[in-house]
PDB file of N, CA and C in Angstrom:
ATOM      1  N   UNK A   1       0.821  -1.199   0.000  1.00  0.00           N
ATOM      2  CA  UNK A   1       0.000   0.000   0.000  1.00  0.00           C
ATOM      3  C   UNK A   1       0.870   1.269   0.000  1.00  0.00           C
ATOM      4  N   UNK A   2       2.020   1.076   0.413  1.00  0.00           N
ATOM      5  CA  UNK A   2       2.724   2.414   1.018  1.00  0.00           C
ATOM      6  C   UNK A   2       3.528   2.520  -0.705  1.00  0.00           C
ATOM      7  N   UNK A   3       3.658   1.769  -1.250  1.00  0.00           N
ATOM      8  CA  UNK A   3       4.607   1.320  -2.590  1.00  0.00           C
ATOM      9  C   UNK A   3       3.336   2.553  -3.525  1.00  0.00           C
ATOM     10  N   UNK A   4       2.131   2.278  -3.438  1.00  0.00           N
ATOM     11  CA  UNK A   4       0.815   2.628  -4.400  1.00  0.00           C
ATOM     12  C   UNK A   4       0.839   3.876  -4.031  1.00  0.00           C
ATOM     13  N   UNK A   5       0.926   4.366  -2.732  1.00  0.00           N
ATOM     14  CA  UNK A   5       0.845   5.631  -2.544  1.00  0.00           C
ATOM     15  C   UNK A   5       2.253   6.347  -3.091  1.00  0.00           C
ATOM     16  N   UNK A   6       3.155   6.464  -2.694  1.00  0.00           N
ATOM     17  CA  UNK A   6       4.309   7.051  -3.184  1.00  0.00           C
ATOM     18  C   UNK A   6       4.445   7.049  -4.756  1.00  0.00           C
ATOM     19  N   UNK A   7       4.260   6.053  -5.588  1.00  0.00           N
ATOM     20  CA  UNK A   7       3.984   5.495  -6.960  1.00  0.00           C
ATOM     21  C   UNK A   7       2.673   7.260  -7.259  1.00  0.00           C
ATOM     22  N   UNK A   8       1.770   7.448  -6.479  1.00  0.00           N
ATOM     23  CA  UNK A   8       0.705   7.885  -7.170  1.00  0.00           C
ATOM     24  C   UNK A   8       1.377   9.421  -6.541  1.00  0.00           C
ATOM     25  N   UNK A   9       2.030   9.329  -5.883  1.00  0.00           N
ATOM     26  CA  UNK A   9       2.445  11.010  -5.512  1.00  0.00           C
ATOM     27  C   UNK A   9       3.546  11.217  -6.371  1.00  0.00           C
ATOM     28  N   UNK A  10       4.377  10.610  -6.898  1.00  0.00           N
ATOM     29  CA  UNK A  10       5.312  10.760  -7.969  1.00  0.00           C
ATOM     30  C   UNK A  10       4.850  11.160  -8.956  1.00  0.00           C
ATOM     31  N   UNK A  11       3.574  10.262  -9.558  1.00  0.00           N
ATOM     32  CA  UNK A  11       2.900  10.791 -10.904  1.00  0.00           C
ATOM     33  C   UNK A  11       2.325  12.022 -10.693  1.00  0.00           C
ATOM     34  N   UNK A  12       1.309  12.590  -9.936  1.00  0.00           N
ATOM     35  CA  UNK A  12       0.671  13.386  -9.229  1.00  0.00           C
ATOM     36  C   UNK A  12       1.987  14.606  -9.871  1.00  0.00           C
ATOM     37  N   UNK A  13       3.247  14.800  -8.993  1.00  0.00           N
ATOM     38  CA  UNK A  13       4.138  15.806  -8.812  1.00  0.00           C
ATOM     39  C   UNK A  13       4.478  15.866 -10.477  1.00  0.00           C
ATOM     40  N   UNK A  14       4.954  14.861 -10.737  1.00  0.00           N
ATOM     41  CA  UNK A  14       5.297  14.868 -12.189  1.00  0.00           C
ATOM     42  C   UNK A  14       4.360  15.429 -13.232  1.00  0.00           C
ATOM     43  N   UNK A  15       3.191  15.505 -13.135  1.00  0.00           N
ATOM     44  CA  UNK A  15       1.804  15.689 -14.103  1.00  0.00           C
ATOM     45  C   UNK A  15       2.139  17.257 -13.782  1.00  0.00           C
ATOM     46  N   UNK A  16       2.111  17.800 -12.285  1.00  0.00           N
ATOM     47  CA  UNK A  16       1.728  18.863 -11.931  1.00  0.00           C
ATOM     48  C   UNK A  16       3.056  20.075 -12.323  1.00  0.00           C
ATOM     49  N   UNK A  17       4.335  19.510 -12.471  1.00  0.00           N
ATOM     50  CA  UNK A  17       5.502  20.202 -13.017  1.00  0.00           C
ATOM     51  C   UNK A  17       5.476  20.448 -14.429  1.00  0.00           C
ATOM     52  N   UNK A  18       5.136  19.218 -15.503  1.00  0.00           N
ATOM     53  CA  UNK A  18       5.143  19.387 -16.641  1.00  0.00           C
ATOM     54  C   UNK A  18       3.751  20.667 -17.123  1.00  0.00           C
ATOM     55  N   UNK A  19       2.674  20.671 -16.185  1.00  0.00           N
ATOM     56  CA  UNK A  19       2.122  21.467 -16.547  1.00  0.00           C
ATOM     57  C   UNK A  19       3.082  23.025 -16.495  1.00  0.00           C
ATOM     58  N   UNK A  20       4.208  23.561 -15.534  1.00  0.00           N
ATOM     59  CA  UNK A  20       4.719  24.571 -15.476  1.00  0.00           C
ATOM     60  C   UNK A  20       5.502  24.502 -15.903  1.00  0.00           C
ATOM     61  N   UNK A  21       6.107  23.855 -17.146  1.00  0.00           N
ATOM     62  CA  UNK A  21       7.422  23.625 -17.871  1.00  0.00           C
ATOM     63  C   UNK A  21       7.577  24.546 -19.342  1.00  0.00           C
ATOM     64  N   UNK A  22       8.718  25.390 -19.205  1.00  0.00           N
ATOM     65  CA  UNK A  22       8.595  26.483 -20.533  1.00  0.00           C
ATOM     66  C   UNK A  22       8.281  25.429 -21.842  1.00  0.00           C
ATOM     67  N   UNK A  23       7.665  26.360 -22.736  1.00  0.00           N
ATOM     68  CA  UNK A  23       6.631  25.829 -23.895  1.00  0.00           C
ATOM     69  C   UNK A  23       7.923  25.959 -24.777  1.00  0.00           C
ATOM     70  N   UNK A  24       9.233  25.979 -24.643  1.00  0.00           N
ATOM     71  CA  UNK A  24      10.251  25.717 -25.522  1.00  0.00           C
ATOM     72  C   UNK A  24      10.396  26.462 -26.525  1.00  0.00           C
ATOM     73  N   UNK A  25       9.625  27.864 -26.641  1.00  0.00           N
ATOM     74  CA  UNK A  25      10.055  28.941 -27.550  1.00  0.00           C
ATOM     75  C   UNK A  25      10.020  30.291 -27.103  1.00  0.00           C
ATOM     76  N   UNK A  26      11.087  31.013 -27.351  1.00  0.00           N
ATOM     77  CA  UNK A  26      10.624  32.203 -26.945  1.00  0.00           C
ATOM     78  C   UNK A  26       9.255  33.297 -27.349  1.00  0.00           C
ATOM     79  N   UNK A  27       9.056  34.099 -26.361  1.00  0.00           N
ATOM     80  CA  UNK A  27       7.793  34.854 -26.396  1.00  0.00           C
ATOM     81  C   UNK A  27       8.359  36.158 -25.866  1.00  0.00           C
ATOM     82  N   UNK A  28       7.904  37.443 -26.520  1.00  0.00           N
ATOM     83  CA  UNK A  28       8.069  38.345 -26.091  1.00  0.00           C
ATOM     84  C   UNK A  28       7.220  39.458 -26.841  1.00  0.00           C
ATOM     85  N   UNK A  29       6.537  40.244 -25.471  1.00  0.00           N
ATOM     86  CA  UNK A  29       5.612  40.614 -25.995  1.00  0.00           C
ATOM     87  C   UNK A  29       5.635  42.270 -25.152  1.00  0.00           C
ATOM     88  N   UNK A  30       4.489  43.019 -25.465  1.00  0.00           N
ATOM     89  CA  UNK A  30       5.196  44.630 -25.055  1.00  0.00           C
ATOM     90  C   UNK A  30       4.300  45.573 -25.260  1.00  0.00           C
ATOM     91  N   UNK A  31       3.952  46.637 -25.285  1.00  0.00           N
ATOM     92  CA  UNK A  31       3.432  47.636 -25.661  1.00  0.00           C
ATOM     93  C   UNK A  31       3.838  48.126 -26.741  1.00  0.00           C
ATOM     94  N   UNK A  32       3.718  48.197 -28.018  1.00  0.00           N
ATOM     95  CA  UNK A  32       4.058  48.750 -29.320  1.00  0.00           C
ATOM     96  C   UNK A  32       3.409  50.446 -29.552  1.00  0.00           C
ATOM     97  N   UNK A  33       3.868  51.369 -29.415  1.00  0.00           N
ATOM     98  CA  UNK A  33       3.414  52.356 -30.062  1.00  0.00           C
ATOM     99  C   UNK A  33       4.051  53.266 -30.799  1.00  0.00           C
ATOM    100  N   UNK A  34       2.876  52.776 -31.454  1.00  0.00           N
ATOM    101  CA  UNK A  34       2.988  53.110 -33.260  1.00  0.00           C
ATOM    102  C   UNK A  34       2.915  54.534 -33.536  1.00  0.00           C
ATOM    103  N   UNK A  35       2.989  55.545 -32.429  1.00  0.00           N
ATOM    104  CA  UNK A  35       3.036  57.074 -32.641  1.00  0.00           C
ATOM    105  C   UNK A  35       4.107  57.477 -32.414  1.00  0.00           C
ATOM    106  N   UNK A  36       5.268  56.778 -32.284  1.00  0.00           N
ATOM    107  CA  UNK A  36       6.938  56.844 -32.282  1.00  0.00           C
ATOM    108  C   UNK A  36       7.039  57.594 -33.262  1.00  0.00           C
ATOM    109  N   UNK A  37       7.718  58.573 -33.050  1.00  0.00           N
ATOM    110  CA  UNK A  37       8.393  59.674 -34.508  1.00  0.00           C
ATOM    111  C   UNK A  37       9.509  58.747 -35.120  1.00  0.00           C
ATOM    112  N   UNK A  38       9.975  58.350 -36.318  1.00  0.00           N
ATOM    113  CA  UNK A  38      10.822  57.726 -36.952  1.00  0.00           C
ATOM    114  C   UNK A  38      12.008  58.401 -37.783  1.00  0.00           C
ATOM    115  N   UNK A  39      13.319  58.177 -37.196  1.00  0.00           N
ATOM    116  CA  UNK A  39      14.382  59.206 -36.916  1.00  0.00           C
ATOM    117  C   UNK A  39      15.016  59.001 -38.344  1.00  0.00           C
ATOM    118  N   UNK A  40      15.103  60.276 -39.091  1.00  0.00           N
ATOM    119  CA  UNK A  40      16.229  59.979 -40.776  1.00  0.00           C
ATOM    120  C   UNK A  40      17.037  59.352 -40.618  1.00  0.00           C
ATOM    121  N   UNK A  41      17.538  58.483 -41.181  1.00  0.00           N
ATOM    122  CA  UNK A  41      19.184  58.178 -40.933  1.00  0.00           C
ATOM    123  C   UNK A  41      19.907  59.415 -41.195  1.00  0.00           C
ATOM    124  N   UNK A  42      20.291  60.278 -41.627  1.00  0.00           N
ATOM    125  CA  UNK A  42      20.831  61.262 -41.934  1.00  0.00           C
ATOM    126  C   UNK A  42      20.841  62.352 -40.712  1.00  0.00           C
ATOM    127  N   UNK A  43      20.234  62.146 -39.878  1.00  0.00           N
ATOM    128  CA  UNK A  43      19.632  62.827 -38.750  1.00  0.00           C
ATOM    129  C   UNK A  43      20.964  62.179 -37.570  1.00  0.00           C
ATOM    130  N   UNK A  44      21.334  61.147 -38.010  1.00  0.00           N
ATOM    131  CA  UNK A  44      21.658  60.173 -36.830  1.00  0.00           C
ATOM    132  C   UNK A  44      23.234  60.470 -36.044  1.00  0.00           C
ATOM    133  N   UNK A  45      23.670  60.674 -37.274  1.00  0.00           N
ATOM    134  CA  UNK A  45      25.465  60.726 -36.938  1.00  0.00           C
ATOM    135  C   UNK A  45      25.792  62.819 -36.295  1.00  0.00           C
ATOM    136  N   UNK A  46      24.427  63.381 -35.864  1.00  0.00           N
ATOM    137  CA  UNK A  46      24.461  64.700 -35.246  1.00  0.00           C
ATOM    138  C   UNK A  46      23.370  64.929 -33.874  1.00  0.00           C
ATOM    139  N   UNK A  47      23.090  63.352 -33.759  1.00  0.00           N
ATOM    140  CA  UNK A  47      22.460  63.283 -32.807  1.00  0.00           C
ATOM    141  C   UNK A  47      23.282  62.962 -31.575  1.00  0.00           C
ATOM    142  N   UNK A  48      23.150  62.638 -30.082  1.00  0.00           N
ATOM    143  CA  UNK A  48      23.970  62.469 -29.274  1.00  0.00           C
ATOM    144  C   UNK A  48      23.742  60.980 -29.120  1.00  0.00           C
ATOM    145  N   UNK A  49      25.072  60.369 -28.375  1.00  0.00           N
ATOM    146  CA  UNK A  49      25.418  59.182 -27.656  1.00  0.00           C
ATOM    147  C   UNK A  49      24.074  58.490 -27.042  1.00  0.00           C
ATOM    148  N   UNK A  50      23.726  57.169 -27.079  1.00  0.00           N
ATOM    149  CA  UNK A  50      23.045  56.365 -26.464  1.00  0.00           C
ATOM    150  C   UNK A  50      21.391  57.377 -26.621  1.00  0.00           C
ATOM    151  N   UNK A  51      21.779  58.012 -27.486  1.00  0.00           N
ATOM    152  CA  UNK A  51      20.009  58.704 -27.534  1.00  0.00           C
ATOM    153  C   UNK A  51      19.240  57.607 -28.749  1.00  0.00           C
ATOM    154  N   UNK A  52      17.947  57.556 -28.304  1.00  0.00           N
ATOM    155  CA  UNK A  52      17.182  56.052 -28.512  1.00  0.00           C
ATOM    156  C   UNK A  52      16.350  56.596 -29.615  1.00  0.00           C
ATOM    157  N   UNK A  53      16.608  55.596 -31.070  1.00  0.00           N
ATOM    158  CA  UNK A  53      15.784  56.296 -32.441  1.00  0.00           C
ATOM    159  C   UNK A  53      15.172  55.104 -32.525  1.00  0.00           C
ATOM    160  N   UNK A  54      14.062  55.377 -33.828  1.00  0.00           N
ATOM    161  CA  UNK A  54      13.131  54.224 -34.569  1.00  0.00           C
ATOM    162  C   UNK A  54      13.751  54.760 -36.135  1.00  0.00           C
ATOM    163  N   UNK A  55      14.332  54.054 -36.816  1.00  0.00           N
ATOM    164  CA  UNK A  55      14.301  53.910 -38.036  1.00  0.00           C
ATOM    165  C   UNK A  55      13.790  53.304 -39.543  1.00  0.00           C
ATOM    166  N   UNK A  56      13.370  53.626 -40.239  1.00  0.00           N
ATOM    167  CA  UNK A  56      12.515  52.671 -40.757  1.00  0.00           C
ATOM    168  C   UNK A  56      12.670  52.706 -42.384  1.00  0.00           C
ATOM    169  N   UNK A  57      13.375  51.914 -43.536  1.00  0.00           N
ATOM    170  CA  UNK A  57      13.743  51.786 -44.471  1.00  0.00           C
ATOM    171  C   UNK A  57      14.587  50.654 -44.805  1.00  0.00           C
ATOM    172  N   UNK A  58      15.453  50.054 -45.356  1.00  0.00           N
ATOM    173  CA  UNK A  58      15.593  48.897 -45.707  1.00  0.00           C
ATOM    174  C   UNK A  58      17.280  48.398 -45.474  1.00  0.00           C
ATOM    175  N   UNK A  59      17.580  47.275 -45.084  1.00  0.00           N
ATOM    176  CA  UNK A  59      18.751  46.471 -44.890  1.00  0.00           C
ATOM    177  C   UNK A  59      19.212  46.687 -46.256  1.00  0.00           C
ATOM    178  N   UNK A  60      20.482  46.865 -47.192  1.00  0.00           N
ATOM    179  CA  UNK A  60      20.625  47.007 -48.451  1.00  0.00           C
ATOM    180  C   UNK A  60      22.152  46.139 -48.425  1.00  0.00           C
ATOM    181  N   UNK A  61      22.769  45.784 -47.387  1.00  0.00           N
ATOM    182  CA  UNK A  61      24.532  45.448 -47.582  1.00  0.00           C
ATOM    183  C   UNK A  61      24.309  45.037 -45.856  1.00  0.00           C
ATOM    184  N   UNK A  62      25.180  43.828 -46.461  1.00  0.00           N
ATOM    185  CA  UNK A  62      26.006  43.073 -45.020  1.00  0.00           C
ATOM    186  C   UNK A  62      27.064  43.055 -44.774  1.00  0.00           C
ATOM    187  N   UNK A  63      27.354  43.849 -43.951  1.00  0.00           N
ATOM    188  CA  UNK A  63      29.512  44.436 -43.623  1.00  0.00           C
ATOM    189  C   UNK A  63      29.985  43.367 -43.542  1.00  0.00           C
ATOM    190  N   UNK A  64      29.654  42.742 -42.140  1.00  0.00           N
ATOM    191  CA  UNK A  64      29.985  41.471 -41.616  1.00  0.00           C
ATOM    192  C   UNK A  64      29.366  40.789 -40.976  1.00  0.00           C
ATOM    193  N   UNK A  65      29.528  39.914 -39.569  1.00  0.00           N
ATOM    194  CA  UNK A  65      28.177  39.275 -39.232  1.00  0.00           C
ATOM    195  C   UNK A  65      27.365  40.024 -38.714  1.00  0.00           C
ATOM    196  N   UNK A  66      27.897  40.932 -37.782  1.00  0.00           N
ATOM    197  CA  UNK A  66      26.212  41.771 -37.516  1.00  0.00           C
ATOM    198  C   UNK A  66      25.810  42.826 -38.141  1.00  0.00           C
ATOM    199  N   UNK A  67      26.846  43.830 -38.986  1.00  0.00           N
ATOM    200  CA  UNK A  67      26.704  45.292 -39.069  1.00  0.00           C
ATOM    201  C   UNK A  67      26.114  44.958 -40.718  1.00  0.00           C
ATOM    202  N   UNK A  68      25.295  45.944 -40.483  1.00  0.00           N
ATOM    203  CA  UNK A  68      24.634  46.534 -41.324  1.00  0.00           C
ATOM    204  C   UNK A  68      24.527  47.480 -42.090  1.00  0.00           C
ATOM    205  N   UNK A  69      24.448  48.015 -43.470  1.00  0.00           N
ATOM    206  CA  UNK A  69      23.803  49.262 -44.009  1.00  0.00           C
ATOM    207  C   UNK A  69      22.741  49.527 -44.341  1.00  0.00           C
ATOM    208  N   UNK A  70      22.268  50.598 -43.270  1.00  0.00           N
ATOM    209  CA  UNK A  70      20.992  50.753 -43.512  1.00  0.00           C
ATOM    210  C   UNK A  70      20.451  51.842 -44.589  1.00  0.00           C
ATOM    211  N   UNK A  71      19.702  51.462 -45.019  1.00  0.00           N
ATOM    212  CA  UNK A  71      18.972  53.432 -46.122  1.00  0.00           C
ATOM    213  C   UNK A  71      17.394  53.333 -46.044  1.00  0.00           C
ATOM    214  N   UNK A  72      17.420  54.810 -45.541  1.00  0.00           N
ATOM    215  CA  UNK A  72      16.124  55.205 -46.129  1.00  0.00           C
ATOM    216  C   UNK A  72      16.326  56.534 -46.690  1.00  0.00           C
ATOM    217  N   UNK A  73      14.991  56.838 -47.036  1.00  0.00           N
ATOM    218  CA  UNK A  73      14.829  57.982 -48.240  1.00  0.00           C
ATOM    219  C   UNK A  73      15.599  58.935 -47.860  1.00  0.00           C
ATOM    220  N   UNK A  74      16.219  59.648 -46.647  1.00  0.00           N
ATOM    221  CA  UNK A  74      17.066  60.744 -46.622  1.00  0.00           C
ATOM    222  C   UNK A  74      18.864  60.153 -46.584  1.00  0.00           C
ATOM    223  N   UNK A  75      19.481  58.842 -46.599  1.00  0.00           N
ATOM    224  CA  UNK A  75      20.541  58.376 -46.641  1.00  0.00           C
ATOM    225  C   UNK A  75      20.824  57.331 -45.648  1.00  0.00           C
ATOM    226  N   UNK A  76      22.139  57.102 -45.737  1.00  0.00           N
ATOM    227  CA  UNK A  76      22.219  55.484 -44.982  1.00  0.00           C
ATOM    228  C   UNK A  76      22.783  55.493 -43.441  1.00  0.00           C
ATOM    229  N   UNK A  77      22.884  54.820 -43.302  1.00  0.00           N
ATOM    230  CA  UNK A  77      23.922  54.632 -41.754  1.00  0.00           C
ATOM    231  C   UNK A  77      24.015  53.159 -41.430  1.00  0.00           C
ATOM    232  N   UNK A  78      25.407  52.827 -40.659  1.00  0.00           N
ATOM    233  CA  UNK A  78      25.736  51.251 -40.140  1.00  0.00           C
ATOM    234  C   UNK A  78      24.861  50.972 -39.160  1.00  0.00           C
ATOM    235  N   UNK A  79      24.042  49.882 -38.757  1.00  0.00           N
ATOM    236  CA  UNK A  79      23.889  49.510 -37.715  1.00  0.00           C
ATOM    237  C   UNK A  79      24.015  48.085 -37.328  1.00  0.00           C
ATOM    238  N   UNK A  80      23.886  47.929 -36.267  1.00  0.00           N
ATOM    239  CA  UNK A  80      24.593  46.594 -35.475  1.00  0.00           C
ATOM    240  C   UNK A  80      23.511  45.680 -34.967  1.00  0.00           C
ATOM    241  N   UNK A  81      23.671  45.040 -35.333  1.00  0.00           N
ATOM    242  CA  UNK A  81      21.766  43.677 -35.612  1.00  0.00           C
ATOM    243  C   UNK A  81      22.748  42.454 -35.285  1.00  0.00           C
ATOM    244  N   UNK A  82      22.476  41.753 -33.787  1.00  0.00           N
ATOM    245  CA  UNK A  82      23.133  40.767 -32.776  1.00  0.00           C
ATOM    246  C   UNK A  82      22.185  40.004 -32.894  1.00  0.00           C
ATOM    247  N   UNK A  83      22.526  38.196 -33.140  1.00  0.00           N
ATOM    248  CA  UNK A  83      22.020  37.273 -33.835  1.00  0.00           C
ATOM    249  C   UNK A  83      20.483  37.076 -32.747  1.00  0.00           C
ATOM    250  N   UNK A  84      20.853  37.598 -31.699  1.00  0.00           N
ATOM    251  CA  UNK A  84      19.203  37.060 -30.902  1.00  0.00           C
ATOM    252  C   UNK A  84      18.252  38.638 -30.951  1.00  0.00           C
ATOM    253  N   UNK A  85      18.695  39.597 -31.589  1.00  0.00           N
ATOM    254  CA  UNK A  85      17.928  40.326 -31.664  1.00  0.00           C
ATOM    255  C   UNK A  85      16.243  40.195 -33.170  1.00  0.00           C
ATOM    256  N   UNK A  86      17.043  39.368 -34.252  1.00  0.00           N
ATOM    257  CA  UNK A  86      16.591  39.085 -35.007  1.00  0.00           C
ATOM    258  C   UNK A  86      15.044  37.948 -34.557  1.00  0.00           C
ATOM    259  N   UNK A  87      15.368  37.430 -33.902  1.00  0.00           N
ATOM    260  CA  UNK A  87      14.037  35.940 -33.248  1.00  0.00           C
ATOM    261  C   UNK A  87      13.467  35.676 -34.334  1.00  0.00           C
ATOM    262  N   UNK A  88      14.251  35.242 -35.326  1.00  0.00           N
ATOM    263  CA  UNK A  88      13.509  34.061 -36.285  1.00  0.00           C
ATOM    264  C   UNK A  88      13.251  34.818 -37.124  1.00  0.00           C
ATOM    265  N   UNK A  89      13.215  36.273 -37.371  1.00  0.00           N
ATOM    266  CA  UNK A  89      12.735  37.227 -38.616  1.00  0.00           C
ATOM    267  C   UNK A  89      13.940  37.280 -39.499  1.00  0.00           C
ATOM    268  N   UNK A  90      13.195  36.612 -40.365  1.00  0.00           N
ATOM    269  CA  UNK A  90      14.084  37.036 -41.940  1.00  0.00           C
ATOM    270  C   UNK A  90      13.874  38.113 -42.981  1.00  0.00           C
ATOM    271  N   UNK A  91      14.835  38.705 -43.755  1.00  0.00           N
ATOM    272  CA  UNK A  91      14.378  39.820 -44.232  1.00  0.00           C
ATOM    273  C   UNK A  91      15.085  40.009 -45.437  1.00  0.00           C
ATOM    274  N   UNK A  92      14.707  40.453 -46.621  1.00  0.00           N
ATOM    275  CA  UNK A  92      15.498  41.040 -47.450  1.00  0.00           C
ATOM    276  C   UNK A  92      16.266  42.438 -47.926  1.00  0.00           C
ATOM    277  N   UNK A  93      16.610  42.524 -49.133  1.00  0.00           N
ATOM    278  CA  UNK A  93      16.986  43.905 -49.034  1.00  0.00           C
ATOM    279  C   UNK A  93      16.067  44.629 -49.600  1.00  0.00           C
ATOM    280  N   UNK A  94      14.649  44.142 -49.813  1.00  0.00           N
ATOM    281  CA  UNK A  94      13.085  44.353 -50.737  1.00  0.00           C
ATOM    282  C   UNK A  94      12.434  44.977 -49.456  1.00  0.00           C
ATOM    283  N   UNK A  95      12.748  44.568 -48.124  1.00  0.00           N
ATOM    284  CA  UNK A  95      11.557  44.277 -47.271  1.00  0.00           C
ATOM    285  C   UNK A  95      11.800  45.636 -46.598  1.00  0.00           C
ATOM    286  N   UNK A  96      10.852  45.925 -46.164  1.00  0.00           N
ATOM    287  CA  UNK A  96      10.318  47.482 -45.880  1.00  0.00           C
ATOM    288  C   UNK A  96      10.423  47.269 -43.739  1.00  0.00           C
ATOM    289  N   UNK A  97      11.688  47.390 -43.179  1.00  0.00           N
ATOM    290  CA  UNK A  97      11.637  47.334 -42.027  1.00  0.00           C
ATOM    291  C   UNK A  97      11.403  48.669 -40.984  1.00  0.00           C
ATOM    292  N   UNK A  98      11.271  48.338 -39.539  1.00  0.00           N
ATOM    293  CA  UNK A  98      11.483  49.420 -38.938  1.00  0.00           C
ATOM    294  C   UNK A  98      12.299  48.763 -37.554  1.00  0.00           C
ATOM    295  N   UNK A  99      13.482  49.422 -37.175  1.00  0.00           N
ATOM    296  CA  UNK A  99      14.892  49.214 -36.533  1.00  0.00           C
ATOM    297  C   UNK A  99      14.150  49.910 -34.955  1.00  0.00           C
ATOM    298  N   UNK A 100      14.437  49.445 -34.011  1.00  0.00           N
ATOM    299  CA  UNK A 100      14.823  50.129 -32.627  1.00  0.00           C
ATOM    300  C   UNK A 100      16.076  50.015 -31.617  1.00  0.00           C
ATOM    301  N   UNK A 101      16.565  51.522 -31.697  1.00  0.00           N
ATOM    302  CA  UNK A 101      17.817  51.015 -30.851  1.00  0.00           C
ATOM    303  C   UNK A 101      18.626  52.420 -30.321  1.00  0.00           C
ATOM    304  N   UNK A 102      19.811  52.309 -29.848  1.00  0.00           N
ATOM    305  CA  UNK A 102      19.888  53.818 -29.819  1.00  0.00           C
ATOM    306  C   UNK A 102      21.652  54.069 -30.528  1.00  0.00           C
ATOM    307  N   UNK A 103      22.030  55.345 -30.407  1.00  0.00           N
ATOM    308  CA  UNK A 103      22.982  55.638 -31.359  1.00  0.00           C
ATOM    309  C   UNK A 103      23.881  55.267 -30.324  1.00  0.00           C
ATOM    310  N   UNK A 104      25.145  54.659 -30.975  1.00  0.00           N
ATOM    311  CA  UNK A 104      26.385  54.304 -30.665  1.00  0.00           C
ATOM    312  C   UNK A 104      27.847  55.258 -31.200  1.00  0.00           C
ATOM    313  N   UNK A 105      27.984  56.390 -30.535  1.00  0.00           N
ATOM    314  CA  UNK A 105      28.669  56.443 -31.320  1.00  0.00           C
ATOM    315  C   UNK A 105      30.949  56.628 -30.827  1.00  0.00           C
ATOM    316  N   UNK A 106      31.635  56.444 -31.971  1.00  0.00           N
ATOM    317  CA  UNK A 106      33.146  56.023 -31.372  1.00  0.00           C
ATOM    318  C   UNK A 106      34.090  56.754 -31.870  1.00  0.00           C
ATOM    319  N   UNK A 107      35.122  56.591 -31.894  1.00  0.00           N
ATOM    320  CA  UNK A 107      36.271  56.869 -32.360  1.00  0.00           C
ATOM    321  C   UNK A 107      36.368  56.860 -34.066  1.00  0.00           C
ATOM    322  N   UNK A 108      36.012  55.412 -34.187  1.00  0.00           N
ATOM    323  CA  UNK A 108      35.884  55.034 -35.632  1.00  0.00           C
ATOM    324  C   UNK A 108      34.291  55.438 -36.644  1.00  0.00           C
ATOM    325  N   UNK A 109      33.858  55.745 -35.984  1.00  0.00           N
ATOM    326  CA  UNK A 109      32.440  56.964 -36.316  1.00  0.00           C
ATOM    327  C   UNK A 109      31.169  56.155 -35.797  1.00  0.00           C
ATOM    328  N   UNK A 110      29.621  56.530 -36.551  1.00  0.00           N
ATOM    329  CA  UNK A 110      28.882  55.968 -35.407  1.00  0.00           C
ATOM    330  C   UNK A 110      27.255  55.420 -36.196  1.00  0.00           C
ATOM    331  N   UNK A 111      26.909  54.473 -35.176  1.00  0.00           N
ATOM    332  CA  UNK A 111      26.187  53.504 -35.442  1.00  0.00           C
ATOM    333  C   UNK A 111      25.362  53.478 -34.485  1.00  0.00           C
ATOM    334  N   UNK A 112      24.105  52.170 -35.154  1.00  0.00           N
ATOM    335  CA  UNK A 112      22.917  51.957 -34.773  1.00  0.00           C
ATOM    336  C   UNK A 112      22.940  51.166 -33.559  1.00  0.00           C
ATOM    337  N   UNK A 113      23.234  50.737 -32.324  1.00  0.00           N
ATOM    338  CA  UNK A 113      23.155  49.307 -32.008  1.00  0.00           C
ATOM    339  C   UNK A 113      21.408  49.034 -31.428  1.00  0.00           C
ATOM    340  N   UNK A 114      21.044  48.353 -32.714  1.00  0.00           N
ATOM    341  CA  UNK A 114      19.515  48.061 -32.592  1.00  0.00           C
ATOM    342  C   UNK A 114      19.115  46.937 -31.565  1.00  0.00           C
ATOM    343  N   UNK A 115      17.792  46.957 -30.573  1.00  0.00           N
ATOM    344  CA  UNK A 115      17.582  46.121 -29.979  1.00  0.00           C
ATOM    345  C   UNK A 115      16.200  45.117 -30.581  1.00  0.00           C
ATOM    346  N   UNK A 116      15.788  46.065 -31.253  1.00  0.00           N
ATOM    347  CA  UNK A 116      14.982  44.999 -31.825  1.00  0.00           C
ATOM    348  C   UNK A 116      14.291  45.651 -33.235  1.00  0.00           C
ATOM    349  N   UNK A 117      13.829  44.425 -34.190  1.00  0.00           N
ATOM    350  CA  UNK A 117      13.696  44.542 -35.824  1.00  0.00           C
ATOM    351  C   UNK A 117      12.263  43.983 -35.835  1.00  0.00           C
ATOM    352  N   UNK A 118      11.381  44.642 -36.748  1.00  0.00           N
ATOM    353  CA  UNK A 118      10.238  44.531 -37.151  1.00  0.00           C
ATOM    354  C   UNK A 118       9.704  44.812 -38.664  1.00  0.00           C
ATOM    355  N   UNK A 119       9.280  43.977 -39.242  1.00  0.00           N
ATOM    356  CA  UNK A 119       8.547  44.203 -40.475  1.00  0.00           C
ATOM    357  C   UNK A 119       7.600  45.402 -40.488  1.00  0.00           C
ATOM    358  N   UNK A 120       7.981  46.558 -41.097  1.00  0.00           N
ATOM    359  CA  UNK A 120       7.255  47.379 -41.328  1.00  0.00           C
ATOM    360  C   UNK A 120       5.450  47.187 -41.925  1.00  0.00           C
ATOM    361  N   UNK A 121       4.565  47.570 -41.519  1.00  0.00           N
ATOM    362  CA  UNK A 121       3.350  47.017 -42.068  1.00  0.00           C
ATOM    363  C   UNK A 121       3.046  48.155 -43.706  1.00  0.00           C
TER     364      UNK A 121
END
């Protein structure tokens, strides 16, 4: 009897964990607003350090693995797109995006480092 009970509190615990067990993909989710002013690139390299833009025009050239050239209608700028910022979004140099991140800028001049990428609607 004592074998049946322990046997049924094992399953019991086990049933009751797998119900709280991550669903094995990431999720991330947020407040989106869509009344964000969307910063020129051309605007960018006279703006200050770590100040936070939305950009929105198209990936056109891949430097290296992360950096980027970006353009939209007023001109281009580098930015820096880190392999988990992407989450599964693929994109071309067709596809009409919008970038969030803030300006980086160095010695060797200055860039996007974006935190997160979205398909423009």
């Amino acid at each position: 009897m004592k074998k049946l009970t322990l046997l049924s509190a094992l399953i019991l615990s086990t049933v009751s964990l797998s119900a709280f067990a991550d669903k094995g993909y990431y999720q991330n989710g947020g407040f989106n607003n869509s009344q964000q002013a969307i910063t020129p690139a051309s605007q960018v390299s006279s703006m200050s350090d770590d100040q936070y833009v939305v950009l929105q025009g198209k990936l056109v050239k891949q430097l290296d693995k992360d950096n980027f050239t970006f353009r939209d209608a007023s001109g281009e700028i580098t930015v820096d797109i880190d392999d988990e910022v992407w989450r599964g979004l693929n994109v071309t140099p067709n596809d009409e995006i919008r970038l969030y991140g803030e300006i980086d800028k160095s010695l060797v001049g200055t860039e996007v480092d974006v935190h997160r990428v979205e398909k423009a609607n």
